[in-house]
N, C-alpha and C. Protein backbone atom coordinates (compact mmCIF):
# COMPACT_ATOMS: atom_id res chain seq x y z
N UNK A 1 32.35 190.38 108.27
CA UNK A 1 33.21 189.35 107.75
C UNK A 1 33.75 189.81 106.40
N UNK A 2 35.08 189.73 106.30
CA UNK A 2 35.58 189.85 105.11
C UNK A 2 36.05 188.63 104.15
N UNK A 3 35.65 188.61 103.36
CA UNK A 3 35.26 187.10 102.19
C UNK A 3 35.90 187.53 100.65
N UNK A 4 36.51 186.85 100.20
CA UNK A 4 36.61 187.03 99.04
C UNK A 4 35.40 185.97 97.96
N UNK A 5 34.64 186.40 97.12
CA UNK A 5 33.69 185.90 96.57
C UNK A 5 33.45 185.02 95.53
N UNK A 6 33.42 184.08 94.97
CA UNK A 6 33.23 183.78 93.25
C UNK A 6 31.73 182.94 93.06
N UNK A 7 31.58 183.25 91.75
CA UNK A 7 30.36 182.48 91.60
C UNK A 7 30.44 181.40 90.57
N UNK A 8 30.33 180.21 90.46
CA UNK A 8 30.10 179.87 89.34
C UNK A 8 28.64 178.84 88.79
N UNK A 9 28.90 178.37 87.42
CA UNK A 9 27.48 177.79 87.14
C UNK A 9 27.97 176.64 86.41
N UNK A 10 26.85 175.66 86.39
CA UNK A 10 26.75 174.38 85.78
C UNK A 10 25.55 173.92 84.85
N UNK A 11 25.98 173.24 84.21
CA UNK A 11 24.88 172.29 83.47
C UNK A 11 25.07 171.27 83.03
N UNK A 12 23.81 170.23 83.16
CA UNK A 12 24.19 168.88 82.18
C UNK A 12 22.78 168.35 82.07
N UNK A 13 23.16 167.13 81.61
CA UNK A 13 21.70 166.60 80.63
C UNK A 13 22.01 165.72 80.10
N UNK A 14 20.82 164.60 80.08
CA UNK A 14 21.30 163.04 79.40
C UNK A 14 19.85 162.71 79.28
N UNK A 15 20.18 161.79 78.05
CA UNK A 15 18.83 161.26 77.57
C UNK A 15 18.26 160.08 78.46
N UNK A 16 17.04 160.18 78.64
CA UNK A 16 15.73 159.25 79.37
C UNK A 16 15.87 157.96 77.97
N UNK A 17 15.54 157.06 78.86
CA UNK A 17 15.06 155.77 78.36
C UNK A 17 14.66 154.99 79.22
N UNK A 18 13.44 153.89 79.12
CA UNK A 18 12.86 152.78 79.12
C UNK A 18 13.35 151.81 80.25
N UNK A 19 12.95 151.74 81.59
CA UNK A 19 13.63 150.56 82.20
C UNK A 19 14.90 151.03 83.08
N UNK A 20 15.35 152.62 83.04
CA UNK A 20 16.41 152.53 83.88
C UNK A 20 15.63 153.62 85.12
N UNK A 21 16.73 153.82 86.41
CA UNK A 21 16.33 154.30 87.51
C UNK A 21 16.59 155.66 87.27
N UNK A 22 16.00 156.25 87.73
CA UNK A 22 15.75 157.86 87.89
C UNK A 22 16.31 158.35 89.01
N UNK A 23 17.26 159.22 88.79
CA UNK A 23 17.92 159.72 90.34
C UNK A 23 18.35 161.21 90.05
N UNK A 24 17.42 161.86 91.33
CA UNK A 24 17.86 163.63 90.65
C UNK A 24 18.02 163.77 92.02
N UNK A 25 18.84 164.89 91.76
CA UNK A 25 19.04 165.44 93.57
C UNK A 25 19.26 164.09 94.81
N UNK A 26 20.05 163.24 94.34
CA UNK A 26 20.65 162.44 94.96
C UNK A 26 19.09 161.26 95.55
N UNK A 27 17.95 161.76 95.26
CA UNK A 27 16.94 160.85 95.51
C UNK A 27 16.24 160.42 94.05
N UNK A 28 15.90 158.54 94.70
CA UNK A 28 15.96 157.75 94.03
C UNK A 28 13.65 158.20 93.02
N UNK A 29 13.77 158.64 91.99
CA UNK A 29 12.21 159.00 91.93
C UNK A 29 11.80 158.09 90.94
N UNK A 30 10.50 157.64 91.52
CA UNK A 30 9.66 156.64 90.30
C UNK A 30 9.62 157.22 89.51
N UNK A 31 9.33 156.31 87.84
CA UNK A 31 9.26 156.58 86.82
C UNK A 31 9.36 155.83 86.04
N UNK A 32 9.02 155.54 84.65
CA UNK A 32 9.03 154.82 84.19
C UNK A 32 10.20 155.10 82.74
N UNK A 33 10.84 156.49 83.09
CA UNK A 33 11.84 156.06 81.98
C UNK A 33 13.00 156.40 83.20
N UNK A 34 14.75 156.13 83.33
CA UNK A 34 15.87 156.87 83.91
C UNK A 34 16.43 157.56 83.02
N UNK A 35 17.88 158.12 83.64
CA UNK A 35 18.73 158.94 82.86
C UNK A 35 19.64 157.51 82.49
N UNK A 36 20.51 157.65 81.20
CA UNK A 36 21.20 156.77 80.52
C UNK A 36 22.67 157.73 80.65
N UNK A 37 23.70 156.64 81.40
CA UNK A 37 24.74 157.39 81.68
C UNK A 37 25.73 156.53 82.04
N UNK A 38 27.07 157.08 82.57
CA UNK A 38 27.98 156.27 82.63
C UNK A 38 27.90 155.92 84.07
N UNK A 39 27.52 157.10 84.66
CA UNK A 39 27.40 157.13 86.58
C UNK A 39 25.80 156.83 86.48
N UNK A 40 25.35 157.26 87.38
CA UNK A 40 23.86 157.06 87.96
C UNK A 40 23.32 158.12 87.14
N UNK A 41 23.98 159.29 86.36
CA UNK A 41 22.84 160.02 85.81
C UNK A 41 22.49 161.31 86.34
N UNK A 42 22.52 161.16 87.62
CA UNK A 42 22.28 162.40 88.55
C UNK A 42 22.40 164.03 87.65
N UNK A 43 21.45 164.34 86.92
CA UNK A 43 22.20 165.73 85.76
C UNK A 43 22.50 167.19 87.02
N UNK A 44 21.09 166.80 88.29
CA UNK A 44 21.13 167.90 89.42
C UNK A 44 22.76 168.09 89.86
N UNK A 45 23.20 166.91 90.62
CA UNK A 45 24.45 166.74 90.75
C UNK A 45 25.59 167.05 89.92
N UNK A 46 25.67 166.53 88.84
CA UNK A 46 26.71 167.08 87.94
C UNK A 46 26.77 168.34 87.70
N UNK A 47 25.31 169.02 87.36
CA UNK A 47 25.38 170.57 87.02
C UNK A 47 26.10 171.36 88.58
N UNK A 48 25.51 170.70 89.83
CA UNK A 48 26.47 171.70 91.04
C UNK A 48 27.62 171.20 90.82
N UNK A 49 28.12 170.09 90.74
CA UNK A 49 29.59 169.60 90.48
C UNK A 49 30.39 170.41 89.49
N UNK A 50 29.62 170.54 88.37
CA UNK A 50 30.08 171.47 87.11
C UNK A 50 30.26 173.23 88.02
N UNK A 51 29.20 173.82 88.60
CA UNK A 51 29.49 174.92 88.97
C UNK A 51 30.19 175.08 89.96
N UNK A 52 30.73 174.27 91.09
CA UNK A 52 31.56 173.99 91.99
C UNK A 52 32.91 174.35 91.51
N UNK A 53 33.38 173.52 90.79
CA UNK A 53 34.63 173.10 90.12
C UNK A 53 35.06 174.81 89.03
N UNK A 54 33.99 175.56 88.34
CA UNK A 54 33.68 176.48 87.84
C UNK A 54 34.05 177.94 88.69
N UNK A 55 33.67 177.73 89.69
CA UNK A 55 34.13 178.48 90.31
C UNK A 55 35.45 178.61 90.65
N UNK A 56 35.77 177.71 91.05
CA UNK A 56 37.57 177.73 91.66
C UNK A 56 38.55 177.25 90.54
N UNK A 57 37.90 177.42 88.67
CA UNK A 57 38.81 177.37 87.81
C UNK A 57 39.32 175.91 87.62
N UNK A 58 38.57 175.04 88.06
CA UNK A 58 39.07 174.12 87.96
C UNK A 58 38.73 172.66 87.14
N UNK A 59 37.93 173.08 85.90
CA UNK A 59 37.90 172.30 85.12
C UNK A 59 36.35 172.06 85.67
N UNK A 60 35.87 170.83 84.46
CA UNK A 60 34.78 170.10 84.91
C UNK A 60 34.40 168.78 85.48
N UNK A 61 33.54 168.47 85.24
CA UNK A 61 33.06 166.82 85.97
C UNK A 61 33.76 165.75 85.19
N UNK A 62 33.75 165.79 83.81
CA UNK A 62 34.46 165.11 83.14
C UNK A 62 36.10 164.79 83.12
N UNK A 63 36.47 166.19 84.07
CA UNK A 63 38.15 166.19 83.86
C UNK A 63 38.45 165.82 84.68
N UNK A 64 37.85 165.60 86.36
CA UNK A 64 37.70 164.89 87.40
C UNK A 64 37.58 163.25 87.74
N UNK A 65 36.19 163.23 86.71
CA UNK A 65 35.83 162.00 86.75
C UNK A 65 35.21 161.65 85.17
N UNK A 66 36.03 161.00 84.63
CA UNK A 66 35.91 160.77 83.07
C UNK A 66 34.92 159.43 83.17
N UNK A 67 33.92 159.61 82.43
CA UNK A 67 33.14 159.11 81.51
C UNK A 67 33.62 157.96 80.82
N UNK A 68 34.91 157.46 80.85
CA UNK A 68 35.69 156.41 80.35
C UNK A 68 36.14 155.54 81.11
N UNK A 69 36.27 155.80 82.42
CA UNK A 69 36.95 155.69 83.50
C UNK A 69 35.85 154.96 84.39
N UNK A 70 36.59 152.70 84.43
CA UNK A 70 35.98 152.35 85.17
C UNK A 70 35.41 152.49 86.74
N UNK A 71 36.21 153.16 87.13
CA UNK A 71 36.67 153.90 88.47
C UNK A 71 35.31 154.21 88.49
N UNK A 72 34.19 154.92 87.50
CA UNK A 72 32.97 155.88 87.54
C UNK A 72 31.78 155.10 87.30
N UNK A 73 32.15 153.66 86.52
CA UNK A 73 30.81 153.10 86.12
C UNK A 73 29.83 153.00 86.91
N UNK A 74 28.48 153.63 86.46
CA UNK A 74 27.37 153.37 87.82
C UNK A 74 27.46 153.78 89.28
N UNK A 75 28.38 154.92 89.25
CA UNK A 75 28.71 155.47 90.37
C UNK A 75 27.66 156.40 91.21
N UNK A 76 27.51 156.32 92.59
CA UNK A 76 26.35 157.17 93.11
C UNK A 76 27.13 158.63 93.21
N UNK A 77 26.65 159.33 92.17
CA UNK A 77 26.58 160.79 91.73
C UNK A 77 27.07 161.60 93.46
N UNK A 78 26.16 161.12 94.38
CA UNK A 78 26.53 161.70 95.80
C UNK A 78 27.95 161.96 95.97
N UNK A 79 28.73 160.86 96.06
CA UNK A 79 30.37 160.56 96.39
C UNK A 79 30.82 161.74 95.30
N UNK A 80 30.95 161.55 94.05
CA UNK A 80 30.93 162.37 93.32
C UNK A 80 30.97 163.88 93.96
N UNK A 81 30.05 164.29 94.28
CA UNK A 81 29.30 165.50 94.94
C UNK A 81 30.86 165.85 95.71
N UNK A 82 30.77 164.89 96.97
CA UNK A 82 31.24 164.54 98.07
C UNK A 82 33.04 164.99 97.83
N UNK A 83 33.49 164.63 96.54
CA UNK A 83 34.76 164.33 96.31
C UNK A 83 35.24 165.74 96.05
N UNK A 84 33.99 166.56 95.18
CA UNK A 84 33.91 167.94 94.82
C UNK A 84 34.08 169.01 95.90
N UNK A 85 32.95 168.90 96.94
CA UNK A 85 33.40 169.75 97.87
C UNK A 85 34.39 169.66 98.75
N UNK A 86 35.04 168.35 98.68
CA UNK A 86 36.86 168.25 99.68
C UNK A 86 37.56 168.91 98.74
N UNK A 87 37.71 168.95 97.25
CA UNK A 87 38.50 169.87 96.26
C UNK A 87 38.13 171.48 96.73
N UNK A 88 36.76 171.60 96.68
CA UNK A 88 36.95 172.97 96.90
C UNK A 88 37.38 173.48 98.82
N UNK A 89 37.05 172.50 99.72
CA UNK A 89 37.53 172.75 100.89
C UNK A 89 39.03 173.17 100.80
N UNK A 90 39.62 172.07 100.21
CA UNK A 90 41.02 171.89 100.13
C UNK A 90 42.11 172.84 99.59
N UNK A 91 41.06 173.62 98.48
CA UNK A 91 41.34 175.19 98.12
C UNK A 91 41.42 176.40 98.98
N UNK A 92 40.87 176.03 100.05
CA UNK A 92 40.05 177.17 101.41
C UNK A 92 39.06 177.58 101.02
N UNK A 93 38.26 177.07 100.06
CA UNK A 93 37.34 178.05 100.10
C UNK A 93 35.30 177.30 100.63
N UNK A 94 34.28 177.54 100.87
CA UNK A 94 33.35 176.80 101.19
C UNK A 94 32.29 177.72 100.58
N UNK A 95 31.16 176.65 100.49
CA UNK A 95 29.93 176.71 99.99
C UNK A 95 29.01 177.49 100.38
N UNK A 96 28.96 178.83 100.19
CA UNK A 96 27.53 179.98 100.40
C UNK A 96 25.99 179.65 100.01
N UNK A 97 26.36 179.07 99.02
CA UNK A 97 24.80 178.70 98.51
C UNK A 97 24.82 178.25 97.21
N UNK A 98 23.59 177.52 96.71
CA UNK A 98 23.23 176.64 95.67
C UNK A 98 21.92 176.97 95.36
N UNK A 99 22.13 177.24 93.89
CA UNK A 99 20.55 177.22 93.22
C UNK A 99 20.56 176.37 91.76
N UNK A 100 19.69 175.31 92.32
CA UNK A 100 19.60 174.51 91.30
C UNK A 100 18.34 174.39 90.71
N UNK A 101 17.90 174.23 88.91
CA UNK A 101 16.81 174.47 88.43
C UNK A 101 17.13 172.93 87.09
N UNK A 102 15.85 172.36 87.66
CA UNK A 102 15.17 171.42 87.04
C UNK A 102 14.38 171.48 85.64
N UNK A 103 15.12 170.80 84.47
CA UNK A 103 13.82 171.22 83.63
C UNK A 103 13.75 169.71 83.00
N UNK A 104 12.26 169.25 82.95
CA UNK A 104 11.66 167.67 83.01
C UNK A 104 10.09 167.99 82.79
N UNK A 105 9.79 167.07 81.56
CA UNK A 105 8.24 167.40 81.50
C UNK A 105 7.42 166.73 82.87
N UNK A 106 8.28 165.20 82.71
CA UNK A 106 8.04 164.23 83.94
C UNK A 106 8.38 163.82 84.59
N UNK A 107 8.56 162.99 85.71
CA UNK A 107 7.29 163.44 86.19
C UNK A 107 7.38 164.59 87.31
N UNK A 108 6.10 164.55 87.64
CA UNK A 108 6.41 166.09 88.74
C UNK A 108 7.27 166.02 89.74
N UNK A 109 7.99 166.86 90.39
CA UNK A 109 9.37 166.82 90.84
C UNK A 109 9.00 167.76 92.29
N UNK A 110 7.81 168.20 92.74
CA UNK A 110 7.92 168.95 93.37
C UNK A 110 7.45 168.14 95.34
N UNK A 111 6.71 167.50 94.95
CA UNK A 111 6.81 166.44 96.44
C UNK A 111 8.11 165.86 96.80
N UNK A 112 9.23 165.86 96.03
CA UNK A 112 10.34 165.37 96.00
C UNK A 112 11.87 166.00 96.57
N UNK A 113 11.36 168.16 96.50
CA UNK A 113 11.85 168.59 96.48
C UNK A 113 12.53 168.87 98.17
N UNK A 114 11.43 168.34 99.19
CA UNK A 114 12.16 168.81 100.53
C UNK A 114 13.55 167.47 100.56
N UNK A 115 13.49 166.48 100.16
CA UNK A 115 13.76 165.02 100.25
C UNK A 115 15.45 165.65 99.59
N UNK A 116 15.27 166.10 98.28
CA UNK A 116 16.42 166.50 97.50
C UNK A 116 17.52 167.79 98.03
N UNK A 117 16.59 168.86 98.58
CA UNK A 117 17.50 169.90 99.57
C UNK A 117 18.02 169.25 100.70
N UNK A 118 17.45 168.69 101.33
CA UNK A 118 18.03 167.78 102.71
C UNK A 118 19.57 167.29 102.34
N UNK A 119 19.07 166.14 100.97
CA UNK A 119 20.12 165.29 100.65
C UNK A 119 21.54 165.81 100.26
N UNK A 120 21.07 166.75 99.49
CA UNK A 120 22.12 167.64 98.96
C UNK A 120 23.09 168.80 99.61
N UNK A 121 22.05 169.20 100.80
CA UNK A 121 22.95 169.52 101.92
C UNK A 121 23.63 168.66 102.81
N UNK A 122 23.23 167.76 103.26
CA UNK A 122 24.15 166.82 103.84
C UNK A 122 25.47 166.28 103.61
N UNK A 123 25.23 166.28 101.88
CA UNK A 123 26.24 165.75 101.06
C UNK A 123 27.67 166.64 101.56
N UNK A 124 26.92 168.06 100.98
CA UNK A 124 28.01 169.35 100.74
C UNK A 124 28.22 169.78 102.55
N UNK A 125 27.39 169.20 103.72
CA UNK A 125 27.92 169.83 104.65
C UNK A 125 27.22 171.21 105.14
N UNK A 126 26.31 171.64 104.13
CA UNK A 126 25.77 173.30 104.46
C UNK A 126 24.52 173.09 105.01
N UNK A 127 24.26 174.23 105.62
CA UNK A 127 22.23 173.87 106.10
C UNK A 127 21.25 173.90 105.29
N UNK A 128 20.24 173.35 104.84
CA UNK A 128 18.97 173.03 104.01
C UNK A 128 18.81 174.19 103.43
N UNK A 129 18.59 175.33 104.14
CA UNK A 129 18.49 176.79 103.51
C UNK A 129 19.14 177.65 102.77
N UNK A 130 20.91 176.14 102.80
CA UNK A 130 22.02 177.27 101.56
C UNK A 130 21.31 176.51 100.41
N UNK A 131 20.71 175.68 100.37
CA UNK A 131 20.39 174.84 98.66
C UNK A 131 19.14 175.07 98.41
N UNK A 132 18.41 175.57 97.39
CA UNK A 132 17.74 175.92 96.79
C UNK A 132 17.24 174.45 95.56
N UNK A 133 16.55 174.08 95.63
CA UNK A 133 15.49 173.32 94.07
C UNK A 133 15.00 173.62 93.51
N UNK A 134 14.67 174.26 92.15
CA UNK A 134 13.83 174.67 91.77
C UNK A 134 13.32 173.27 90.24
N UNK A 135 11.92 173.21 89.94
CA UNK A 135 11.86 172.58 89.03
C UNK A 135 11.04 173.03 87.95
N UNK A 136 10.92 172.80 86.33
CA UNK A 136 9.96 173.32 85.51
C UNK A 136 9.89 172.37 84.77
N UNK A 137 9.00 172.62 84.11
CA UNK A 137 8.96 172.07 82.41
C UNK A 137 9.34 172.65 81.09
N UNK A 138 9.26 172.43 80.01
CA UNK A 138 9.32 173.05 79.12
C UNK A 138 8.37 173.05 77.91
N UNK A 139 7.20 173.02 78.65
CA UNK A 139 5.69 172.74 78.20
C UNK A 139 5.65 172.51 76.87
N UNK A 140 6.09 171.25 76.81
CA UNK A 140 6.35 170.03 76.23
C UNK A 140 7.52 170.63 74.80
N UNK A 141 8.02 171.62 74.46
CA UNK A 141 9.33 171.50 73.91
C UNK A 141 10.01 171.19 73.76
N UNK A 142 10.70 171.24 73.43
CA UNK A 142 12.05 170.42 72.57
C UNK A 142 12.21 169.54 73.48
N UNK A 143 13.10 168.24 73.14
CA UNK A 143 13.40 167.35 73.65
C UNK A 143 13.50 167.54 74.82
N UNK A 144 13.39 167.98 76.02
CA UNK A 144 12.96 168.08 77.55
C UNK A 144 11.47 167.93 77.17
N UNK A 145 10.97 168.43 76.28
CA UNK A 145 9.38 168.38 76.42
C UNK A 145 8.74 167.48 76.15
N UNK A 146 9.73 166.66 75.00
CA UNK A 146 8.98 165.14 74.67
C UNK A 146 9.43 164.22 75.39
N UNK A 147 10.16 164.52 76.49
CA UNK A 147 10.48 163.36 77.45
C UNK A 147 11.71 162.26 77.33
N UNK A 148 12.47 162.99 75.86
CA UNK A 148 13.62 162.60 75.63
C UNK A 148 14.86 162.61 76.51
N UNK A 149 14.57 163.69 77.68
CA UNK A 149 15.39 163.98 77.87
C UNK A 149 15.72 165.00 79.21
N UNK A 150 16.57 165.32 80.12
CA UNK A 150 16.08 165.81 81.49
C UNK A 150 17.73 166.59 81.30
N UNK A 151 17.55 168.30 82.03
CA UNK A 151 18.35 168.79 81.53
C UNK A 151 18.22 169.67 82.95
N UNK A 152 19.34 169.94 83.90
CA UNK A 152 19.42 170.92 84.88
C UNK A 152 20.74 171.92 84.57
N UNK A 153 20.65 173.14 85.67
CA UNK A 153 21.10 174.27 85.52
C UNK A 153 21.51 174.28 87.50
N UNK A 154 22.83 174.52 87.51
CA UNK A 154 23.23 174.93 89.15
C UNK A 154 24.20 176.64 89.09
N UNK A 155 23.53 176.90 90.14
CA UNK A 155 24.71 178.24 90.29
C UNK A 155 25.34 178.61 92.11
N UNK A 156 26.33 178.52 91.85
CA UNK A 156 26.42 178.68 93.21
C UNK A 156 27.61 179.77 93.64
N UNK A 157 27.71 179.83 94.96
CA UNK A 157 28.37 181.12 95.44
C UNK A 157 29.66 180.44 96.35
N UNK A 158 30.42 180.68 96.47
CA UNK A 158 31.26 180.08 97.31
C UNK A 158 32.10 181.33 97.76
N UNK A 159 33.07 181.15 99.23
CA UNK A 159 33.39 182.32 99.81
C UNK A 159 34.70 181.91 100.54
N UNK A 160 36.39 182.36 100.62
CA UNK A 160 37.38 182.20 101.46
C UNK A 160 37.18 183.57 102.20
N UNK A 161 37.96 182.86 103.64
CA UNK A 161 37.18 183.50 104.77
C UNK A 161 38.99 184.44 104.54
């Protein structure tokens, strides 16, 4: 097969607080603090959204879907996702693979993780085995470590046929 290749990468991050819902990788996880945001928070999501869009030059999550913009309030991060990969379809080009890395002191993220590859492939359309989860801590450092705060990293590969 002959493919032309690009890669790109993402990141985002929003501060935890008290009383709101927790949603990473498009699944909903107990906890007792959420992400504080304009959408649902989703940082997993935004960071592939960010490297999606990265790849095919095309700006970020914000220039898509602004942060100002009632259109977004409390929005499920998924659709989001969803809206991203018809942009990059719509380019010709499709999704090779996803590696996404978690960093959260709390809570543990790893019973969570078959639940979150599933979801996230479904979203994008690819099989369980193009998306990758990975999660860490930052044994207890900087604000990821005191729980201020939940911060992911996506990289992905995309390919026109």
């Amino acid at each position: 097969m002959n493919c032309d290749f690009r890669i790109g990468n993402g990141y985002d991050v929003h501060r935890l607080a008290p009383g709101l819902k927790l949603t990473l990788g498009g699944v909903e996880i107990p906890h007792t603090k959420g992400c504080v945001a304009h959408s649902d928070g989703d940082v997993m999501i935004h960071a592939l959204c960010d490297a999606l869009l990265g790849a095919l030059a095309l700006g970020d999550i914000g220039r898509h879907f602004p942060d100002t913009s009632d259109e977004f309030k409390g929005i499920d991060s998924k659709i989001l996702l969803r809206r991203t990969c018809d942009m990059v379809q719509q380019k010709g080009w499709h999704l090779v693979n996803a590696d996404i890395t978690l960093l959260l002191q709390a809570p543990k993220i790893a019973p969570y993780v078959p639940q979150m590859r599933a979801c996230l492939a479904s979203v994008m359309g690819v099989a369980e085995d193009a998306v990758s989860v990975k999660a860490t801590t930052t044994e207890r450092l900087g604000f990821t470590g005191r729980e201020e705060g939940v911060e992911a990293y996506a990289s992905v590969l995309v390919c026109r046929d």
